[in-house]
C-alpha atoms as a PDB file:
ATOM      1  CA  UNK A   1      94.234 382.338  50.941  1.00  0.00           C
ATOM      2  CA  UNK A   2      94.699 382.084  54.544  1.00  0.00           C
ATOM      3  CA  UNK A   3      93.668 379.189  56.295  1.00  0.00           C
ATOM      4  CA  UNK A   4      92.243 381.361  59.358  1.00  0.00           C
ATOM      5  CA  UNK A   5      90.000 382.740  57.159  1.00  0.00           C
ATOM      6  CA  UNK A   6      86.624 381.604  58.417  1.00  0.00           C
ATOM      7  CA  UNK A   7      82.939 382.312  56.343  1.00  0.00           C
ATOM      8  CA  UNK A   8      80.041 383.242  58.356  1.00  0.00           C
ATOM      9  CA  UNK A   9      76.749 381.813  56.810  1.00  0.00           C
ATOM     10  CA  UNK A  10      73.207 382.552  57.767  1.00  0.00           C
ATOM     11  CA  UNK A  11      70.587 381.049  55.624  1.00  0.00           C
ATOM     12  CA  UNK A  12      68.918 383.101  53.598  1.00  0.00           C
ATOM     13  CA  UNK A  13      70.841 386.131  54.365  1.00  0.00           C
ATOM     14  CA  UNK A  14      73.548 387.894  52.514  1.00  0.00           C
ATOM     15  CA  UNK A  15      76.967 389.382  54.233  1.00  0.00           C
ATOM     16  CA  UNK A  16      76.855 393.151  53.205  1.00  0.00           C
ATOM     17  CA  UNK A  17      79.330 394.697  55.154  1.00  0.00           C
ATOM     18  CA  UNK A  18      82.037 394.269  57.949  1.00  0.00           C
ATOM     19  CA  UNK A  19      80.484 396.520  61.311  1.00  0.00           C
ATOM     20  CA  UNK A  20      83.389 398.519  61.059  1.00  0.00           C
ATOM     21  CA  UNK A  21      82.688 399.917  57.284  1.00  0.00           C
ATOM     22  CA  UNK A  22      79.748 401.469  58.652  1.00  0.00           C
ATOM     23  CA  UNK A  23      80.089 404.362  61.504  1.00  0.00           C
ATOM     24  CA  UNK A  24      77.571 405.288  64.002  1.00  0.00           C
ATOM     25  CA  UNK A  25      75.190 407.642  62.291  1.00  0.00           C
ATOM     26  CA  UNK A  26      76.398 406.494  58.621  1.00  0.00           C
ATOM     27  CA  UNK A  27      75.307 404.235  55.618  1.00  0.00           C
ATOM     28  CA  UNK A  28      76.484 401.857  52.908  1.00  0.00           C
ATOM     29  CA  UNK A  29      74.512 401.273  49.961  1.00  0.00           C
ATOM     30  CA  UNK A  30      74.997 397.536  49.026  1.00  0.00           C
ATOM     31  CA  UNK A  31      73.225 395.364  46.520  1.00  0.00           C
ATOM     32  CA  UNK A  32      71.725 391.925  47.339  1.00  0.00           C
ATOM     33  CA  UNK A  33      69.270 389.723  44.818  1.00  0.00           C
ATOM     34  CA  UNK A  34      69.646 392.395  42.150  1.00  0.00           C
ATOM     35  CA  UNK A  35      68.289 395.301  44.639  1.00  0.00           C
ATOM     36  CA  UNK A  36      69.580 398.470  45.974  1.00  0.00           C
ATOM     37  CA  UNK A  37      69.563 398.291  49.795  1.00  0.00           C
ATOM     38  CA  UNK A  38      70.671 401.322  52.079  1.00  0.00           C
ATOM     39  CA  UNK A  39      72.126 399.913  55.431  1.00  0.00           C
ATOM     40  CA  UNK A  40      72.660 402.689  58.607  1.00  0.00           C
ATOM     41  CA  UNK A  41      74.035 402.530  62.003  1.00  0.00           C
ATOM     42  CA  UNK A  42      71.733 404.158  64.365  1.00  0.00           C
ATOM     43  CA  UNK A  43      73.848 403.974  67.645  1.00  0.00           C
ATOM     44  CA  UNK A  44      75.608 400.838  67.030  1.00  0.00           C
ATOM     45  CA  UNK A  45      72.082 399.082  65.738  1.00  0.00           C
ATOM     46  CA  UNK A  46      72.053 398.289  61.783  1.00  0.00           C
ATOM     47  CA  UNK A  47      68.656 398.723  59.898  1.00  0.00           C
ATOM     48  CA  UNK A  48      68.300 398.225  56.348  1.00  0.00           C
ATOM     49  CA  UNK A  49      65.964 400.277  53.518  1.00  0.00           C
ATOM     50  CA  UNK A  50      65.217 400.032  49.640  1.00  0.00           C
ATOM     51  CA  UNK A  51      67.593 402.585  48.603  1.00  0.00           C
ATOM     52  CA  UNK A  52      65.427 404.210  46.129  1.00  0.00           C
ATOM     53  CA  UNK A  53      63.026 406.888  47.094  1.00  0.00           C
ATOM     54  CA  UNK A  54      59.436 406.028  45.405  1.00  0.00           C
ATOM     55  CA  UNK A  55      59.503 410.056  44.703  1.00  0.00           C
ATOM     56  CA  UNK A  56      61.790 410.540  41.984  1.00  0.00           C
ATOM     57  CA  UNK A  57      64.571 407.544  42.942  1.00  0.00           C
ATOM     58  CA  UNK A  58      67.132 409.419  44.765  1.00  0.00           C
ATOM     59  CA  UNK A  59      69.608 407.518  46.561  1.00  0.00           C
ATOM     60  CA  UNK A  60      68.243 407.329  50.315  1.00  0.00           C
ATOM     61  CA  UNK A  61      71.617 405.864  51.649  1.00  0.00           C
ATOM     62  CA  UNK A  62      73.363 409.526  50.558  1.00  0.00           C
ATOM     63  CA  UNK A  63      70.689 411.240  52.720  1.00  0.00           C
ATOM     64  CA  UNK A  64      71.433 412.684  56.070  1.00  0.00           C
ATOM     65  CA  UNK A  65      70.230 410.442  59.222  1.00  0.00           C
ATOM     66  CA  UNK A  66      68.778 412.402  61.969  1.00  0.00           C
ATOM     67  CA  UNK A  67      68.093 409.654  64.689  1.00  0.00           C
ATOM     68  CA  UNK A  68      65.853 406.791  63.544  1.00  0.00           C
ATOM     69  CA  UNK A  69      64.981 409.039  60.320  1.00  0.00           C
ATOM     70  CA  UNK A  70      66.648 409.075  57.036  1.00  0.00           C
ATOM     71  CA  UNK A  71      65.872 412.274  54.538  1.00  0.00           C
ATOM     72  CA  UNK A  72      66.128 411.629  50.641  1.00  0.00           C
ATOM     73  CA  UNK A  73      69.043 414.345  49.809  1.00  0.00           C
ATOM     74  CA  UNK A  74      66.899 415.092  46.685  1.00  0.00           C
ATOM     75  CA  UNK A  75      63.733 416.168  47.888  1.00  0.00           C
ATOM     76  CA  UNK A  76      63.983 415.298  51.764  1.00  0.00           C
ATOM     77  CA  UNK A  77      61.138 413.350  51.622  1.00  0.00           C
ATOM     78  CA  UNK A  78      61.891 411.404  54.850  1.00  0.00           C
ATOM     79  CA  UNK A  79      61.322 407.574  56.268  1.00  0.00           C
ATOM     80  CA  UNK A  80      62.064 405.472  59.715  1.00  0.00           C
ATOM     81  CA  UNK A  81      64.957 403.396  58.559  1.00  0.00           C
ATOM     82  CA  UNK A  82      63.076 400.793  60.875  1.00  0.00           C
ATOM     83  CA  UNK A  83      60.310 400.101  59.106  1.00  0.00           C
ATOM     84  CA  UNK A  84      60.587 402.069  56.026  1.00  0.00           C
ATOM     85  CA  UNK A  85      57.228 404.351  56.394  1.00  0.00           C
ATOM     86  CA  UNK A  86      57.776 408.120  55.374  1.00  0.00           C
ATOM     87  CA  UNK A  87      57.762 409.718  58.327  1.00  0.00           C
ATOM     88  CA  UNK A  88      55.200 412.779  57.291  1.00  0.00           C
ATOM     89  CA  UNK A  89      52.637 409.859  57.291  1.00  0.00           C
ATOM     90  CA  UNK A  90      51.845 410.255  53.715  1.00  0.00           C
ATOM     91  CA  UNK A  91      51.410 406.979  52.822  1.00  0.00           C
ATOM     92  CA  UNK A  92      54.658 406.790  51.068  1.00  0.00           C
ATOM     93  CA  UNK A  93      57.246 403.403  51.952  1.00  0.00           C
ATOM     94  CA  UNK A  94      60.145 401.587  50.975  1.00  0.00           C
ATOM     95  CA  UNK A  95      60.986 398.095  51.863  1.00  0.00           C
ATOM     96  CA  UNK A  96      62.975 397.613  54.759  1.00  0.00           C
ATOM     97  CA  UNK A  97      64.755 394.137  55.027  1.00  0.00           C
ATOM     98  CA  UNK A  98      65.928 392.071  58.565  1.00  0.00           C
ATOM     99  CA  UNK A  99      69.250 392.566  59.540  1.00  0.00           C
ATOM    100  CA  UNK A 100      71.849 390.550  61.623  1.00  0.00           C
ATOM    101  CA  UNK A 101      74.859 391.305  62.965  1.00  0.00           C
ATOM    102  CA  UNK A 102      77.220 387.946  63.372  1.00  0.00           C
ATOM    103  CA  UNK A 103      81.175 388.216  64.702  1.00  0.00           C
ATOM    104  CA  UNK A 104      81.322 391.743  63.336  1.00  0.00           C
ATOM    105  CA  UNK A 105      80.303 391.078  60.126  1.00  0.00           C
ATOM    106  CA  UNK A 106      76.426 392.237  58.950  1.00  0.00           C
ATOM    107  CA  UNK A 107      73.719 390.225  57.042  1.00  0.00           C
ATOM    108  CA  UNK A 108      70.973 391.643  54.942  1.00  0.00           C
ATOM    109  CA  UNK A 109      67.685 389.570  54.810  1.00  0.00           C
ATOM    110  CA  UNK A 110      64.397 389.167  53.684  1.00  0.00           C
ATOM    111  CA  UNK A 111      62.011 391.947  53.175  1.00  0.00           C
ATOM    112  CA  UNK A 112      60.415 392.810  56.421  1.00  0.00           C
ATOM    113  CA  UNK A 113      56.216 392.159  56.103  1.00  0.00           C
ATOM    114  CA  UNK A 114      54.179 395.292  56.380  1.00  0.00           C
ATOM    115  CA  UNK A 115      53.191 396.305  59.717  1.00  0.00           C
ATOM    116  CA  UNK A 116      50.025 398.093  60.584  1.00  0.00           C
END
């Protein structure tokens, strides 16, 4: 092991993914505390979703990413990878989680609250 090597820690927040390992307009679908999470770079900014669709679990970090909006490649059931509201305002959500961004290396972290 190198002795430059340096770990980045943020408290209660779990390194996911180098920036580069995730292109503008692109996902990775990483696991942290047992749970699917779908990350996506919207221009350079990283948001993070519950990868599982609530309508019949497909995989929302294989969907395609039209701006802020992420559609389930199942049944295109669509949500804000912001916030993780469906975007037909149905009702429907998914959790979305806080995300950091630390020397080019990203953190997934708690499960945002729900916002009115």
């Amino acid at each position: 092991m190198s002795g430059s090597s340096k770990t980045i820690s943020l408290e209660g927040f779990t390194r996911v993914a180098r920036v580069d390992e995730i292109p503008v307009g692109g996902a990775k679908i990483v696991e942290v505390n047992s749970r699917e999470i779908a990350v996506f770079n919207v221009s350079g900014t990283f948001h993070a979703i519950y990868n599982i669709c609530p309508h019949q679990g497909g995989p929302l970090g294989e969907g395609t990413l039209k701006g802020h909006v992420v559609s389930c490649p199942w049944h295109d059931l669509a949500f804000d990878v912001r916030t993780g509201l469906a975007s037909d305002g149905g009702g429907n959500c998914v959790g979305s989680y806080e995300v950091k961004v630390r020397e080019s290396e990203v953190f997934v972290g708690p499960r945002r609250k729900v916002q009115d």
